[in-house]
N, C-alpha and C. Protein backbone atom coordinates (compact mmCIF):
# COMPACT_ATOMS: atom_id res chain seq x y z
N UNK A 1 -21.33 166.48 -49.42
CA UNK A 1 -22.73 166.83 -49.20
C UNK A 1 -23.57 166.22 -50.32
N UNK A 2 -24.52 165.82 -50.02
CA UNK A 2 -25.33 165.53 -51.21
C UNK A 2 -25.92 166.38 -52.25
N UNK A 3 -25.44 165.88 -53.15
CA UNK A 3 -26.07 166.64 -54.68
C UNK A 3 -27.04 167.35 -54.61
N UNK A 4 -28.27 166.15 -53.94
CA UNK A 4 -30.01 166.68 -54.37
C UNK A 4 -30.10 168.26 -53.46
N UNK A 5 -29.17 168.43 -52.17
CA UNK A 5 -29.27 169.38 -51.51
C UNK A 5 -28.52 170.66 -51.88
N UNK A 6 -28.01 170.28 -53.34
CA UNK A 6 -27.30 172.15 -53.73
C UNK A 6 -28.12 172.45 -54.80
N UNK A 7 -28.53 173.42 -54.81
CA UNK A 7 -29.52 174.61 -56.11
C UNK A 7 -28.52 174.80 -57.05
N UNK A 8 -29.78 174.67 -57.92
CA UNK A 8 -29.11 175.19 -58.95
C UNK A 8 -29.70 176.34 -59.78
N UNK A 9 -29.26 177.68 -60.44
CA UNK A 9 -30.16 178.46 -60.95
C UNK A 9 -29.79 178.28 -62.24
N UNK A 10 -31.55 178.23 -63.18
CA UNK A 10 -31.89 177.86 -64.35
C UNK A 10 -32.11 178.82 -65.10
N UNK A 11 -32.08 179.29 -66.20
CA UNK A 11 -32.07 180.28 -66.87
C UNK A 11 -32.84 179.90 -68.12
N UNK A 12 -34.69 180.46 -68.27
CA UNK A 12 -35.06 180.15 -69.75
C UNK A 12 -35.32 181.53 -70.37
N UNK A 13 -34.76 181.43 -71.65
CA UNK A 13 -34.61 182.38 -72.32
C UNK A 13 -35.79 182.25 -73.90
N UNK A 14 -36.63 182.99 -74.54
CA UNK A 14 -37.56 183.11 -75.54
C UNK A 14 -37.37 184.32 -76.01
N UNK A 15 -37.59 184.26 -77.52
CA UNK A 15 -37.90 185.74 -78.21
C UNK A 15 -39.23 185.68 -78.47
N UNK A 16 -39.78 186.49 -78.58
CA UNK A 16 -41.16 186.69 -79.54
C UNK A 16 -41.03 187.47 -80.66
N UNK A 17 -41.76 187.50 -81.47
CA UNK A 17 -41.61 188.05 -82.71
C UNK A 17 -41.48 189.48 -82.82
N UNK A 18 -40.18 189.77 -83.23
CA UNK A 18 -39.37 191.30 -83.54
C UNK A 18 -38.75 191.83 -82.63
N UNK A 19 -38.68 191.27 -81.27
CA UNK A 19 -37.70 191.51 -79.98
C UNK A 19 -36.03 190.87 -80.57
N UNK A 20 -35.55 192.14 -79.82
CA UNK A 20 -33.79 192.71 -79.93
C UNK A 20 -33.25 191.76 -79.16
N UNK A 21 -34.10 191.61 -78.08
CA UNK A 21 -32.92 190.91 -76.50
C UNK A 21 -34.57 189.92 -76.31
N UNK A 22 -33.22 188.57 -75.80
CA UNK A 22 -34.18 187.89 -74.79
C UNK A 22 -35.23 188.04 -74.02
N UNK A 23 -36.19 187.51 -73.63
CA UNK A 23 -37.06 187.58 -72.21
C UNK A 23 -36.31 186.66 -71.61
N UNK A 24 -36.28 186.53 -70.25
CA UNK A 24 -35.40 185.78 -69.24
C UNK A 24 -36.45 185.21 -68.37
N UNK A 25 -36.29 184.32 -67.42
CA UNK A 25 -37.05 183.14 -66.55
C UNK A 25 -35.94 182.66 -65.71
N UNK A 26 -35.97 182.95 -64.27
CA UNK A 26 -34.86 182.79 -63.90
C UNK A 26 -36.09 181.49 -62.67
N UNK A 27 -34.94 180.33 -62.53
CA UNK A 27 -35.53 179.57 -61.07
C UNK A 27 -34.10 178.97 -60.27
N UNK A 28 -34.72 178.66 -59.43
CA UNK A 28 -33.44 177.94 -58.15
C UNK A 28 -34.39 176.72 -58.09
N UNK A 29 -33.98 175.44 -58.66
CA UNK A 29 -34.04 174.35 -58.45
C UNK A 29 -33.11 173.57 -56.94
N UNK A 30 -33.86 172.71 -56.43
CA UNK A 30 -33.48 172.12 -55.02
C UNK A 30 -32.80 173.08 -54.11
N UNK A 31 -31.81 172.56 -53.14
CA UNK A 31 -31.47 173.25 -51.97
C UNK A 31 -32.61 173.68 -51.02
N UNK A 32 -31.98 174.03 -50.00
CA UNK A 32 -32.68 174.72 -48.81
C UNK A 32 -33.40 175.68 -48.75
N UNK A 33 -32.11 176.41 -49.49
CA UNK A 33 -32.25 178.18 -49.01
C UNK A 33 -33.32 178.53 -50.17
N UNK A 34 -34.28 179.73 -49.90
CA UNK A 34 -34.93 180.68 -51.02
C UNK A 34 -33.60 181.29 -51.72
N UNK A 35 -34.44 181.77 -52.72
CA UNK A 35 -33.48 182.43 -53.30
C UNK A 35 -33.14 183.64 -53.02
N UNK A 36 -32.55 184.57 -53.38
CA UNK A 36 -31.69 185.98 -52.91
C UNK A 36 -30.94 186.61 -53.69
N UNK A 37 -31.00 188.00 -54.03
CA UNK A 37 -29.95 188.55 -54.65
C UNK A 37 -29.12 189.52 -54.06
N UNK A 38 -28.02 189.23 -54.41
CA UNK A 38 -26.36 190.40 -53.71
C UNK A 38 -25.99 191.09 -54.62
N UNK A 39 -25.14 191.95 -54.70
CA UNK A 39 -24.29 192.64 -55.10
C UNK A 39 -22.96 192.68 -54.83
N UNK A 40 -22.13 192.56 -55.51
CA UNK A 40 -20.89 192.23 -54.87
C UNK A 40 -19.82 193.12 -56.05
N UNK A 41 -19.68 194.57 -55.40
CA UNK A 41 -18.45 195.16 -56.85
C UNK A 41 -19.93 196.07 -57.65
N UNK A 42 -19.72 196.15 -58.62
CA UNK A 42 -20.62 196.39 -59.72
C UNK A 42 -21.65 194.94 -60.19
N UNK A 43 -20.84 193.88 -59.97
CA UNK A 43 -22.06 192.79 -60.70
C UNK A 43 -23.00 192.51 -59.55
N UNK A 44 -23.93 191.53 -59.75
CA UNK A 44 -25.04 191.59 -59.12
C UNK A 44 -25.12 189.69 -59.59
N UNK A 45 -25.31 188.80 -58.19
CA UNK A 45 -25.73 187.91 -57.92
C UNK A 45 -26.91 186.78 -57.59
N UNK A 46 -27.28 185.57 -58.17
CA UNK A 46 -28.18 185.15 -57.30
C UNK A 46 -28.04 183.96 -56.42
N UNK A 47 -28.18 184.05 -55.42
CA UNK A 47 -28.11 183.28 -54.79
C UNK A 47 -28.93 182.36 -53.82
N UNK A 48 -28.78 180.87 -53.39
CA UNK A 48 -27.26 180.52 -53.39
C UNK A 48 -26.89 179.89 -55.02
N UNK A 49 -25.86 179.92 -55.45
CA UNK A 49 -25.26 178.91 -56.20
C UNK A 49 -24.50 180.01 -57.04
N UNK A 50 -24.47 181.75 -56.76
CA UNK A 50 -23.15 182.65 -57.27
C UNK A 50 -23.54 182.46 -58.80
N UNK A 51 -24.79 182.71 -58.83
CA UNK A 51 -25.14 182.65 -60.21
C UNK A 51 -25.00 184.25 -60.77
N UNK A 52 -24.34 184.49 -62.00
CA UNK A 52 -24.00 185.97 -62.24
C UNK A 52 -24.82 186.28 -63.46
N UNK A 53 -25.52 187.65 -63.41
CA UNK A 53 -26.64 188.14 -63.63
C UNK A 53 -25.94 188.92 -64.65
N UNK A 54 -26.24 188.80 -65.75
CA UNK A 54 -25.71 190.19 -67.20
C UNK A 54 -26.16 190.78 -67.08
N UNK A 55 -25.57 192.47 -67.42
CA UNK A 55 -25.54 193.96 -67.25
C UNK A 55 -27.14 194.37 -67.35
N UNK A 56 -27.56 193.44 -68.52
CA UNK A 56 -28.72 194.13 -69.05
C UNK A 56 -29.66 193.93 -67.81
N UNK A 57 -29.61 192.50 -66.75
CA UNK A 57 -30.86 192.23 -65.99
C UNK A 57 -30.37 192.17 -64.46
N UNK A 58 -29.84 193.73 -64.58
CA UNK A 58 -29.61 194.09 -62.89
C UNK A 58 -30.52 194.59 -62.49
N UNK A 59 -32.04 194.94 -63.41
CA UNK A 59 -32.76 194.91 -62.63
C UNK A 59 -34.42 194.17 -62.29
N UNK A 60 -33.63 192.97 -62.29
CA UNK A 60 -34.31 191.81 -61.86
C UNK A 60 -34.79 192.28 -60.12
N UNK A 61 -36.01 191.82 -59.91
CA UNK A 61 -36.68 191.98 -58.58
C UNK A 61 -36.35 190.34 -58.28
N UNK A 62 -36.66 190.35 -56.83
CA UNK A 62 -36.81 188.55 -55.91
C UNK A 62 -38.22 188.32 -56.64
N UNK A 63 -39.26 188.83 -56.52
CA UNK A 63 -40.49 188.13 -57.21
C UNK A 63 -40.07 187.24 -58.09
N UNK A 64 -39.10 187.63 -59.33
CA UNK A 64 -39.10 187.15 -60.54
C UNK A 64 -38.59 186.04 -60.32
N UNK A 65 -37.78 185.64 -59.48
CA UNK A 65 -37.12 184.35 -59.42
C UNK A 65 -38.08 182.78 -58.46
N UNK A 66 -37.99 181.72 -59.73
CA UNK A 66 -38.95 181.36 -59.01
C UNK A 66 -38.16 179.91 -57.97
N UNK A 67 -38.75 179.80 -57.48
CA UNK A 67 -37.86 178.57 -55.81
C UNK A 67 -38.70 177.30 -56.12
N UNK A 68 -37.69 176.07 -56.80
CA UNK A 68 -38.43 174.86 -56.20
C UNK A 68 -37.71 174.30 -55.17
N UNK A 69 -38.42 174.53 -54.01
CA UNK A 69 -36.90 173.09 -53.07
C UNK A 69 -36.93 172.00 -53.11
N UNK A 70 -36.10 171.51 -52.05
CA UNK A 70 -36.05 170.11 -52.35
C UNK A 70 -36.75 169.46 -51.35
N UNK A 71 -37.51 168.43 -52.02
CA UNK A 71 -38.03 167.53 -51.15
C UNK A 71 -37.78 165.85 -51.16
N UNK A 72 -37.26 165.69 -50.05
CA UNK A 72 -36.78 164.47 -49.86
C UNK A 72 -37.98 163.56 -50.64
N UNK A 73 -37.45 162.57 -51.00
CA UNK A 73 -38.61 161.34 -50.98
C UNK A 73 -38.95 160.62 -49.90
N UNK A 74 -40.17 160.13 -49.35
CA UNK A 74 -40.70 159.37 -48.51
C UNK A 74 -40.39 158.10 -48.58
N UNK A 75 -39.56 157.59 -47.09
CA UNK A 75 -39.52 156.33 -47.16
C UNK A 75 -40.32 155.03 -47.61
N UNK A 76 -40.32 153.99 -48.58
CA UNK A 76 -41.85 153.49 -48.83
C UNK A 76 -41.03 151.92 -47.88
N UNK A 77 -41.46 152.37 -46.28
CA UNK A 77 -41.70 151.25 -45.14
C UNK A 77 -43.03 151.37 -44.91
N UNK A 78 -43.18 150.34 -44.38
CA UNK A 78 -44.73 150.29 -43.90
C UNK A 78 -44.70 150.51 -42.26
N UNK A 79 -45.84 150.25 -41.43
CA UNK A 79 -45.45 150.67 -40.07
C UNK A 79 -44.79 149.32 -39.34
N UNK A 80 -43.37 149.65 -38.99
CA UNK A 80 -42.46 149.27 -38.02
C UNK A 80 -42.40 149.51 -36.55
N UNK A 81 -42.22 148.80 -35.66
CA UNK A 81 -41.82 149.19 -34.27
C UNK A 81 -40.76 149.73 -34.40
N UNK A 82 -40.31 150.45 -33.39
CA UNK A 82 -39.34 151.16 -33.06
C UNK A 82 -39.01 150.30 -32.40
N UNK A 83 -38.98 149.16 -31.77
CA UNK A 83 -38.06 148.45 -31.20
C UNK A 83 -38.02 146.72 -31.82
N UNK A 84 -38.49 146.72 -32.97
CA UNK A 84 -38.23 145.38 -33.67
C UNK A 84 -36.74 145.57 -34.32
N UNK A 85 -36.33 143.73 -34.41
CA UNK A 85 -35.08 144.02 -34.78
C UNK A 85 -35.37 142.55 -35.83
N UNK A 86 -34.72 142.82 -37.06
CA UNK A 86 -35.07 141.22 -38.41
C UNK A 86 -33.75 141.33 -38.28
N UNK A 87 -33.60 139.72 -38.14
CA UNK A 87 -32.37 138.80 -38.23
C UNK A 87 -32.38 138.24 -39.96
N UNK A 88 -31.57 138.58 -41.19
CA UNK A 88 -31.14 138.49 -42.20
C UNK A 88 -30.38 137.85 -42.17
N UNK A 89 -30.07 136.32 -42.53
CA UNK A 89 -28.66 135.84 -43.60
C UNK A 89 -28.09 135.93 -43.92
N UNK A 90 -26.92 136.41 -44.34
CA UNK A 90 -25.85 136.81 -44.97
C UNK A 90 -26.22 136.52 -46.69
N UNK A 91 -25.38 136.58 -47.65
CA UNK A 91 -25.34 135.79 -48.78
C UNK A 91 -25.31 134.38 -48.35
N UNK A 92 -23.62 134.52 -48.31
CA UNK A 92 -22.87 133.31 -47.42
C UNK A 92 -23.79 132.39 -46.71
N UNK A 93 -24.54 132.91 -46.07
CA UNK A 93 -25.32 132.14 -45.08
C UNK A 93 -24.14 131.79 -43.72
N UNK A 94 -22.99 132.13 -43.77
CA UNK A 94 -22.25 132.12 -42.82
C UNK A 94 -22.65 133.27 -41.09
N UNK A 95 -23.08 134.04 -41.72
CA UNK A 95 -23.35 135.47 -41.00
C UNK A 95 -25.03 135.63 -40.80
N UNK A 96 -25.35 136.42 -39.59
CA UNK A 96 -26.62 136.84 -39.64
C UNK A 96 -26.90 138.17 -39.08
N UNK A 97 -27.14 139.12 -40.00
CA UNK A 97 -27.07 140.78 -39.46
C UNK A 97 -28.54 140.88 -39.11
N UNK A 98 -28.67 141.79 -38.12
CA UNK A 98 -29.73 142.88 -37.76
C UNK A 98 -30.03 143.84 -38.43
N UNK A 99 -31.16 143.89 -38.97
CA UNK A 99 -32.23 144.89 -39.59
C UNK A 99 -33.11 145.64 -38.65
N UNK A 100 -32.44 146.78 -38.47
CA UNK A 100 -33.46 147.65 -37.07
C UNK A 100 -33.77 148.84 -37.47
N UNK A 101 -34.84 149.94 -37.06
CA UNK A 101 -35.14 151.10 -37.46
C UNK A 101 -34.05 152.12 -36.73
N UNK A 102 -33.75 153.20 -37.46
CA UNK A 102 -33.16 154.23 -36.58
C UNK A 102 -33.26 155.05 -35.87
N UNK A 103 -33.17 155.74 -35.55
CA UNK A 103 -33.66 157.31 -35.42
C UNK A 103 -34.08 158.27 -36.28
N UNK A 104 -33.93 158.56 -37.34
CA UNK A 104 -34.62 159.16 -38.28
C UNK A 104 -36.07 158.57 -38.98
N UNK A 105 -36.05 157.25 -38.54
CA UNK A 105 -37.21 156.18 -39.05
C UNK A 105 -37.24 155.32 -40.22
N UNK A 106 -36.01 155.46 -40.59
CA UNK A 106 -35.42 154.30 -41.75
C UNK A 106 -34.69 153.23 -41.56
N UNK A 107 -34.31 152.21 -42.18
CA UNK A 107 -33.98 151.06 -41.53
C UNK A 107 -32.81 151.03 -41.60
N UNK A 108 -31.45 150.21 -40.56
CA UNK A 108 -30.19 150.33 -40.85
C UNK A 108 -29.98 148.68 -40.58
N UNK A 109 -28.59 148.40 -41.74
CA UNK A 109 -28.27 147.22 -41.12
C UNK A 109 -26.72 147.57 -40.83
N UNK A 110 -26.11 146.26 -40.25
CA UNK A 110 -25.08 146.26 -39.66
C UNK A 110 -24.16 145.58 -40.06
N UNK A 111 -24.33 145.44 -41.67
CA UNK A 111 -23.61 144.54 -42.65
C UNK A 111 -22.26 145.55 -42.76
N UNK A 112 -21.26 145.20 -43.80
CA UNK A 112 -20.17 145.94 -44.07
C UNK A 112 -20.74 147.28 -45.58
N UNK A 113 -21.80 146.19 -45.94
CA UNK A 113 -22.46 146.53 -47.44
C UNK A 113 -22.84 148.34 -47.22
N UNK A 114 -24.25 148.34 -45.95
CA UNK A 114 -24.88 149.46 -45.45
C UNK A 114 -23.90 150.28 -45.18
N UNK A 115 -23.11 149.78 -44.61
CA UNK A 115 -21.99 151.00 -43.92
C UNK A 115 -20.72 151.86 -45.68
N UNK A 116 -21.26 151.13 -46.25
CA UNK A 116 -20.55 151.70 -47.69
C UNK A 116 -21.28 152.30 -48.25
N UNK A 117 -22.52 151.77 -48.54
CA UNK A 117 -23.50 152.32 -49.52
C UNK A 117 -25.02 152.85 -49.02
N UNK A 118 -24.94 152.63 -47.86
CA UNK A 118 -26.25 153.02 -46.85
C UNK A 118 -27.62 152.64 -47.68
N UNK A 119 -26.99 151.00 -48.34
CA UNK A 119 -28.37 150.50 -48.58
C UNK A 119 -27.98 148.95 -48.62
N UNK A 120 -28.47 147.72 -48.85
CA UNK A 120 -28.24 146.76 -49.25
C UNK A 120 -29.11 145.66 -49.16
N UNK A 121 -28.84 144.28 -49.43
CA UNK A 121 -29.96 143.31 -49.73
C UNK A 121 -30.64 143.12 -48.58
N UNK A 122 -30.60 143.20 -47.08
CA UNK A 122 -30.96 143.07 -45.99
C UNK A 122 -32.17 143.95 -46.16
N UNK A 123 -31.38 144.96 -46.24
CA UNK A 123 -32.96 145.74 -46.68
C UNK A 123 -33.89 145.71 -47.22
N UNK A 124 -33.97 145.26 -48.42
CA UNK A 124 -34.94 145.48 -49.23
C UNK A 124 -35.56 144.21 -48.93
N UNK A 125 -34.97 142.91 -48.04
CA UNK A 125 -35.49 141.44 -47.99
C UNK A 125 -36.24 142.04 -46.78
N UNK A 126 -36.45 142.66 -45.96
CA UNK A 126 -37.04 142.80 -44.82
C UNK A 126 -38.30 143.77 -45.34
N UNK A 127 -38.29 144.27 -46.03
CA UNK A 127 -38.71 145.45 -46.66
C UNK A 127 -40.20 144.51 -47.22
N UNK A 128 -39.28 143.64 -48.50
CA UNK A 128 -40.06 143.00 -48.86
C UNK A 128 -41.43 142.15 -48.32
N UNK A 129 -40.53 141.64 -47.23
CA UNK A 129 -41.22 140.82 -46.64
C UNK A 129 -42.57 141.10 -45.46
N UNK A 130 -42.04 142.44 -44.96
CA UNK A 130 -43.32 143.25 -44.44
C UNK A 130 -44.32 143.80 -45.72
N UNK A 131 -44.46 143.74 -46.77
CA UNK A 131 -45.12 144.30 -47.74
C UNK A 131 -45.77 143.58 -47.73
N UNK A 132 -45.57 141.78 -47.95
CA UNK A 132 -46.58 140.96 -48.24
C UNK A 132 -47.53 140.27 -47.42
């Protein structure tokens, strides 16, 4: 699964002057889900990411926790047909792949490269070349 799509919970901690115990700052960076707290036994959870909460701050409310999700980045294509297809070169110049949009609205090629790394020079030459 991809990285950018699992949370993570962050924990900032400050004293101020003549305090015993921490102040706490709790957030859920990326993922889907809001955040949430369980109980599970005696300890007390946040979730998602089974983050475990010390004795002292079981009683943390949901307010306190704050949610950034994740947001994809925006493809930077310009406007494409849905039914254009760019004929690319190979390196080699032996080969000539198709550069076509998908279904999601990003571009795929049909090199060996894309199918490994779901990106490659086809791309960014077609890319390029509608920019200018």
């Amino acid at each position: 699964m991809n990285d950018k799509l699992n949370s993570r919970v962050l924990v900032s901690e400050f004293y101020s002057h003549g305090q015993k115990k921490p102040i706490r700052k709790y957030a859920v960076y990326g993922g889907l889900w809001p955040p949430a707290l369980m109980n599970y036994g005696s300890a007390k959870y946040i979730m998602p990411g089974w983050y475990k909460l010390p004795e002292e701050d079981h009683d943390i409310k949901l307010e306190d926790i704050a949610f950034y999700p994740y947001k994809p980045k925006k493809d930077n294509i310009p406007n494409i047909k849905s039914d254009a297809i760019y004929k690319v070169r190979s390196s080699k110049g032996d080969k000539v792949y198709e550069v076509k949009l998908n279904n999601s609205g990003s571009l795929e090629c049909e090199c060996p490269g894309y199918g490994f790394r779901r990106s490659c020079r086809h791309i960014t030459e077609v890319q390029s070349s509608l920019k200018s």
